[in-house]
C-alpha atoms as a PDB file:
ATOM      1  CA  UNK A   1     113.814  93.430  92.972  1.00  0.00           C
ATOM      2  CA  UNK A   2     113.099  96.054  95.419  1.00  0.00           C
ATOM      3  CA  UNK A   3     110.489  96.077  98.169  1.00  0.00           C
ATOM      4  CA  UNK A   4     108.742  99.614  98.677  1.00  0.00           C
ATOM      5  CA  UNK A   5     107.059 100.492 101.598  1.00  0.00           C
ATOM      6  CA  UNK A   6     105.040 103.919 101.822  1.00  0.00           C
ATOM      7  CA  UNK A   7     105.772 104.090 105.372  1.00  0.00           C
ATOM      8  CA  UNK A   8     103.613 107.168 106.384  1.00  0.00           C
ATOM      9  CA  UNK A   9     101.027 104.942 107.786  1.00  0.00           C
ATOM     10  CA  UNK A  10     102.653 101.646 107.691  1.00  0.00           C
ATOM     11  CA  UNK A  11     102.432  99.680 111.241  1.00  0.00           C
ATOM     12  CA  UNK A  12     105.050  99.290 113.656  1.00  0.00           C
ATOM     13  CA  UNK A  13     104.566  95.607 112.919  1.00  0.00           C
ATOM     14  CA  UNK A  14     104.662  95.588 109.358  1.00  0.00           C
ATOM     15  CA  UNK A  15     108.281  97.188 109.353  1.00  0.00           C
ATOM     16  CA  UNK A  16     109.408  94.615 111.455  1.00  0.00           C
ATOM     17  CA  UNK A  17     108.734  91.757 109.209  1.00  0.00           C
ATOM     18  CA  UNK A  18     109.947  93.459 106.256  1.00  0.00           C
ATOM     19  CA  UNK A  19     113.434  94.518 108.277  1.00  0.00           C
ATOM     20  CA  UNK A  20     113.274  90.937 109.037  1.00  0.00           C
ATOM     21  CA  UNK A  21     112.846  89.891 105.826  1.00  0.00           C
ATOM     22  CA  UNK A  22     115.337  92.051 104.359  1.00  0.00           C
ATOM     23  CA  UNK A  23     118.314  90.767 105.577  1.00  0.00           C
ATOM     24  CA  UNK A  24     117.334  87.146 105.726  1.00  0.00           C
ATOM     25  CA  UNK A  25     116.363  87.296 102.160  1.00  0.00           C
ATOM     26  CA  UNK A  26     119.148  89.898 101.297  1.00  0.00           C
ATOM     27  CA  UNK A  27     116.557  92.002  99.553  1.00  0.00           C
ATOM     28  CA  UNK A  28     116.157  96.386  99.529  1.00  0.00           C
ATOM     29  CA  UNK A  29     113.801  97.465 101.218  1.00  0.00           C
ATOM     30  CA  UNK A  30     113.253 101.262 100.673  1.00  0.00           C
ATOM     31  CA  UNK A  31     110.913 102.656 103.442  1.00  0.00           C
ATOM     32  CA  UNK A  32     109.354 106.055 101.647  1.00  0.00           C
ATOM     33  CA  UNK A  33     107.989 108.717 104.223  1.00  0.00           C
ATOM     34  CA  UNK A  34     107.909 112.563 104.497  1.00  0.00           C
ATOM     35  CA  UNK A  35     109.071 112.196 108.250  1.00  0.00           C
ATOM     36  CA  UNK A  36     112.227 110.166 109.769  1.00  0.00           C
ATOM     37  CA  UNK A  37     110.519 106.245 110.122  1.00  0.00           C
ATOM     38  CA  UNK A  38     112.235 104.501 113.402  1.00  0.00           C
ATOM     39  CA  UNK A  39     113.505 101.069 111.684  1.00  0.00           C
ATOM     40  CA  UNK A  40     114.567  98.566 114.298  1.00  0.00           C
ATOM     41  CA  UNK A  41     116.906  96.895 112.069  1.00  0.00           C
ATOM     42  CA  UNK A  42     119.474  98.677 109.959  1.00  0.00           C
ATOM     43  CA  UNK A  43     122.165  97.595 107.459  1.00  0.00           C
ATOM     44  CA  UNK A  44     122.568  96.915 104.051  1.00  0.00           C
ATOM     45  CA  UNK A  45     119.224  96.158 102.788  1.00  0.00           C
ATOM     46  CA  UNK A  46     117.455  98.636 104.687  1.00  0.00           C
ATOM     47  CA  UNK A  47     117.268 102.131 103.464  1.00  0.00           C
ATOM     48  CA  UNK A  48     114.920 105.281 103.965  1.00  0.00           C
ATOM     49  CA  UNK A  49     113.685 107.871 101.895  1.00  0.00           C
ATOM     50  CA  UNK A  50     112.703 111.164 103.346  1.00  0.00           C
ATOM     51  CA  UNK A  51     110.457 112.955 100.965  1.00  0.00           C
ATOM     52  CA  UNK A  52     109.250 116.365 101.329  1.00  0.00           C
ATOM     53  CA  UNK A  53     106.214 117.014 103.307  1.00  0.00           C
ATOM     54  CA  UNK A  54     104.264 118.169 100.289  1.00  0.00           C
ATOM     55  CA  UNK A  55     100.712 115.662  99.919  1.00  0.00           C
ATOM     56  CA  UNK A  56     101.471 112.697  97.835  1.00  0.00           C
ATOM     57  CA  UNK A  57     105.392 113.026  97.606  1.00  0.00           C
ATOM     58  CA  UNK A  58     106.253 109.654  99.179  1.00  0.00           C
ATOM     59  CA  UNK A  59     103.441 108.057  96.355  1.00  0.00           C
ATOM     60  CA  UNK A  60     105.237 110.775  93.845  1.00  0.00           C
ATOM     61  CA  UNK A  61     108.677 108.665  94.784  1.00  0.00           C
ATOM     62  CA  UNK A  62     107.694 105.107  94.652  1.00  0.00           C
ATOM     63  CA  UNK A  63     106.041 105.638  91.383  1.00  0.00           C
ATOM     64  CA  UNK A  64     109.035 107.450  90.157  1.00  0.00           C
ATOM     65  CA  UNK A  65     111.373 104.795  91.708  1.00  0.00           C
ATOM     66  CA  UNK A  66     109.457 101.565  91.109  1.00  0.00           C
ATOM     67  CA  UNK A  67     109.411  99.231  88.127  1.00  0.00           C
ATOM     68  CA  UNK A  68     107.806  95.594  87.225  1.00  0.00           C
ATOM     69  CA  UNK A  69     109.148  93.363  89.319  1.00  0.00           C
ATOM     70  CA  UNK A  70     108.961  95.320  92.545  1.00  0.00           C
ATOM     71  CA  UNK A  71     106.744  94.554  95.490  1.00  0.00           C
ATOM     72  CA  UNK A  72     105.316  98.103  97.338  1.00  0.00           C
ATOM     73  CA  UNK A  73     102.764  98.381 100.432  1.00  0.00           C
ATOM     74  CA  UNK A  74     100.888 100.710 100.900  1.00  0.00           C
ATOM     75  CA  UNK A  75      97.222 101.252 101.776  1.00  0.00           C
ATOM     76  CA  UNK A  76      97.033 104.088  99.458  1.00  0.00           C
ATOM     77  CA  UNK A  77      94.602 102.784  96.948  1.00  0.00           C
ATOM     78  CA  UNK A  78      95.124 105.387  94.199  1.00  0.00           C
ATOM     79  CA  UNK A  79      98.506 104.574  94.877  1.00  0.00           C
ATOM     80  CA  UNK A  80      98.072 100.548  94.400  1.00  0.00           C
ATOM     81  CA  UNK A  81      95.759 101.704  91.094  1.00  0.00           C
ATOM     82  CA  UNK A  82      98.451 103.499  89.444  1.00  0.00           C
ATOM     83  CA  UNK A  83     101.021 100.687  90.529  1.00  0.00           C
ATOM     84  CA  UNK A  84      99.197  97.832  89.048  1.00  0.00           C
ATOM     85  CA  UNK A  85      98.710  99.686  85.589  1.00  0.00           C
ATOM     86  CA  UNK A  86     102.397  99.743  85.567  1.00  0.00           C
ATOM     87  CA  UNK A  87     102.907  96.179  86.531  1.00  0.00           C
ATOM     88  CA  UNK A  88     104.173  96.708  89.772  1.00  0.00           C
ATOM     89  CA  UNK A  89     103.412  93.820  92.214  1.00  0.00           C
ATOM     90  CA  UNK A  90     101.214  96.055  95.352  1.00  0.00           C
ATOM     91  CA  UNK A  91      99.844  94.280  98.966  1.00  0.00           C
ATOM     92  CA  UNK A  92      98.546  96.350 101.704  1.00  0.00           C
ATOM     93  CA  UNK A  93      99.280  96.203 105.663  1.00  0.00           C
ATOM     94  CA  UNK A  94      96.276  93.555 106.027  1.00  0.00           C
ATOM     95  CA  UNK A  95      97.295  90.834 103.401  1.00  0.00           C
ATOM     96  CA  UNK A  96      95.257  92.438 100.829  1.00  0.00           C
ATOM     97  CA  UNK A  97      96.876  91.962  97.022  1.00  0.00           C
ATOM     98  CA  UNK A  98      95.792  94.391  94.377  1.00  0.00           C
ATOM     99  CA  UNK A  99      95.746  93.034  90.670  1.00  0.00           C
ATOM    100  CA  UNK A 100      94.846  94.206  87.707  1.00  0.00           C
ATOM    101  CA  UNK A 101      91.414  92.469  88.187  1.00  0.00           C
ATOM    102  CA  UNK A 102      90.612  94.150  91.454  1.00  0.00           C
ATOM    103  CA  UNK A 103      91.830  97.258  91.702  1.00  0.00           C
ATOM    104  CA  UNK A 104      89.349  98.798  89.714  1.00  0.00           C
ATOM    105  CA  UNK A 105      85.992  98.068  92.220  1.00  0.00           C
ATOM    106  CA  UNK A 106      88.817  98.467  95.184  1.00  0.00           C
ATOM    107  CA  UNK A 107      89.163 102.283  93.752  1.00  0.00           C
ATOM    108  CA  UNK A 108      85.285 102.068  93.019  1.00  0.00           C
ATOM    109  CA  UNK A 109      84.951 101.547  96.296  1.00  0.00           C
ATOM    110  CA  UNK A 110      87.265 103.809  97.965  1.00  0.00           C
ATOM    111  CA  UNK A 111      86.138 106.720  96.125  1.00  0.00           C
ATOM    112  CA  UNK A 112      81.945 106.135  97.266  1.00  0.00           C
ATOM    113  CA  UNK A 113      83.355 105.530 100.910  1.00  0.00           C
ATOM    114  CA  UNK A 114      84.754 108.978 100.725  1.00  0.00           C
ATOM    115  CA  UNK A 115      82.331 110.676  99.071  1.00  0.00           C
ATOM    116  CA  UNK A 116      79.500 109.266 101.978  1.00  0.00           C
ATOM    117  CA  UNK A 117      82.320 110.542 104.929  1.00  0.00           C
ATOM    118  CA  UNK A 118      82.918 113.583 103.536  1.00  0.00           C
ATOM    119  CA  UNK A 119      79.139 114.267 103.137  1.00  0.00           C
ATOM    120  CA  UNK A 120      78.510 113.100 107.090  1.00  0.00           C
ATOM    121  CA  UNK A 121      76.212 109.880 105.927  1.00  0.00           C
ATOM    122  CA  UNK A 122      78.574 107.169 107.301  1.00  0.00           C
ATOM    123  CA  UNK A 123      81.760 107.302 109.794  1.00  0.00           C
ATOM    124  CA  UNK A 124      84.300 105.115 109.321  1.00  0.00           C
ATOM    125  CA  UNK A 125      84.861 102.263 112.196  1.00  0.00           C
ATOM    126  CA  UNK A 126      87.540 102.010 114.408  1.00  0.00           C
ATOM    127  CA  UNK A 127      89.441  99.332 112.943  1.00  0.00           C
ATOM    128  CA  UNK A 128      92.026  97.272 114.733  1.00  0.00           C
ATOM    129  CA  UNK A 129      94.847  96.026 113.770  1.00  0.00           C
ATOM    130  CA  UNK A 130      95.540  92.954 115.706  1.00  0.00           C
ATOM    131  CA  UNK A 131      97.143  89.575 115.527  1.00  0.00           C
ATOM    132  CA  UNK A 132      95.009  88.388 112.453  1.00  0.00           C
ATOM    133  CA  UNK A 133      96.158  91.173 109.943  1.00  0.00           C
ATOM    134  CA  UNK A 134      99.637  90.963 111.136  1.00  0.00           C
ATOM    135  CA  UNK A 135      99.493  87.022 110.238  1.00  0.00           C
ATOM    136  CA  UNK A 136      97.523  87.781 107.055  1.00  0.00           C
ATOM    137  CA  UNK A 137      99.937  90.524 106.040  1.00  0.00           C
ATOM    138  CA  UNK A 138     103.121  87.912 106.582  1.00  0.00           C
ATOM    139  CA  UNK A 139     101.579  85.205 104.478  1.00  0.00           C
ATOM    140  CA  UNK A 140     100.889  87.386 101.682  1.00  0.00           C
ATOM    141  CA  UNK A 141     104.044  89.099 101.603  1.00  0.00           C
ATOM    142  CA  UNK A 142     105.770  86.092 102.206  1.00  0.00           C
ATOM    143  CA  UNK A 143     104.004  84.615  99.072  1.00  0.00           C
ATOM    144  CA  UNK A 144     104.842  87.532  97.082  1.00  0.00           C
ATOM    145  CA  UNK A 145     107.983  87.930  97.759  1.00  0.00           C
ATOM    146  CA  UNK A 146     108.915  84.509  97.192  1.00  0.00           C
ATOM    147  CA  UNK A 147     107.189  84.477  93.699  1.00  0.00           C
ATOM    148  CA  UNK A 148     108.910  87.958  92.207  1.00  0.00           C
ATOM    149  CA  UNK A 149     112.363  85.952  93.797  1.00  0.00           C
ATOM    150  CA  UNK A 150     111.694  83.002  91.694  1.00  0.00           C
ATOM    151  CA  UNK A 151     110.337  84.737  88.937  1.00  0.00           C
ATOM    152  CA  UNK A 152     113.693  86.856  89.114  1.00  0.00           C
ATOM    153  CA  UNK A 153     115.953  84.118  89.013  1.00  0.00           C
ATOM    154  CA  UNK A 154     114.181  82.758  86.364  1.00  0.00           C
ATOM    155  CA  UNK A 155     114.960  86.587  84.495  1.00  0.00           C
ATOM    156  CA  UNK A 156     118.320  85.915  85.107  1.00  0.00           C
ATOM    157  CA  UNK A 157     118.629  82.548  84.076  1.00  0.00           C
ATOM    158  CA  UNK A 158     116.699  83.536  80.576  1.00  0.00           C
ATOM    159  CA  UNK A 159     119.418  86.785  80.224  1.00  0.00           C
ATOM    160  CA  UNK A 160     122.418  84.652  80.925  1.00  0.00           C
ATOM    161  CA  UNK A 161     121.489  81.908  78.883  1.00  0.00           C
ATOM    162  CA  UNK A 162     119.935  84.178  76.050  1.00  0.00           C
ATOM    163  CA  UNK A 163     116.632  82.030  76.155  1.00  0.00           C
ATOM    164  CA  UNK A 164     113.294  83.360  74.706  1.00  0.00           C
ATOM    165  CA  UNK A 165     111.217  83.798  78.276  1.00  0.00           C
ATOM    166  CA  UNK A 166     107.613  83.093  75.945  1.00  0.00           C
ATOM    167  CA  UNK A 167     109.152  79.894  74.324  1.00  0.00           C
ATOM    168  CA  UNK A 168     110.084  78.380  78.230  1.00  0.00           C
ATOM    169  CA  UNK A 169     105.905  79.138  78.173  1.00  0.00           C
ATOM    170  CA  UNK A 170     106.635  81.523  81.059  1.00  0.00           C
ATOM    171  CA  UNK A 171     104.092  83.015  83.089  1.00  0.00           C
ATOM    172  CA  UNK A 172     103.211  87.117  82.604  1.00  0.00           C
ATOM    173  CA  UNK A 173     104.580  88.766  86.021  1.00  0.00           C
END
């Protein structure tokens, strides 16, 4: 399992729990950006992944890159759309997990939104980002993360053993 972060936007306070995270949980973490992102932590699990500066390459890259069983945030929701379809596990900076079942009005949504901005009916408000969404953000990704962990050992308990995954009545990822 890898955890993908499209870090172009990403908070200052996101990064930090996922460094953290990282190397208490020995997981990658692959931070995706078309700039140089300042991580506060560094070593093993930690890596970055300087795109080019061309629109869309750092959701180019974790598409390329990802595969079922991943976790990525972003707050790209064309992004999360085309993750989901592919079974990748997506969460955004405020707690927020897309599934199969919502992504669809959450791209719906989006899309109107932009269309009424770009034709000067509504502005978008100022929104914070404040103790709340850090502490939803944590307790999602926490939960996450901790189900694709299990759900990985369980993998790898299945492939050692040779074990049919449907006959253990297995849950879909």
């Amino acid at each position: 399992m890898i955890v993908w972060v499209d870090a172009d936007s990403c908070p200052v306070r996101v990064r930090q729990i996922v460094a953290k995270a990282a190397g208490k949980r020995k997981v990658l973490c692959v931070f995706a950006a078309n700039r140089k992102i300042p991580l506060e932590a560094s070593g093993d699990y930690m890596k970055s992944a300087v795109v080019t500066k061309i629109e869309g390459s750092a959701d180019a890259y974790i598409c390329e890159k990802s595969s079922v069983g991943d976790l990525v945030i972003t707050r790209d929701i064309p992004l999360a759309a085309t993750l989901v379809k592919s079974g990748v596990t997506v969460i955004n900076d405020r707690g927020d997990v897309f599934t199969a079942q919502t992504i669809g009005e959450r791209l719906s949504l989006r899309n109107f939104m932009k269309d009424l901005r770009e034709s000067g009916i509504y502005e978008s408000p100022d929104k914070t980002y404040g103790p709340k969404q850090v502490r939803l953000f944590s307790n999602a990704f926490d939960r996450e993360l901790t189900r694709l962990e299990a759900r990985s050992n369980i993998t790898q308990d299945i492939i050692a053993g040779g074990e049919d995954g449907i006959a253990l009545g297995l849950p879909p990822v």
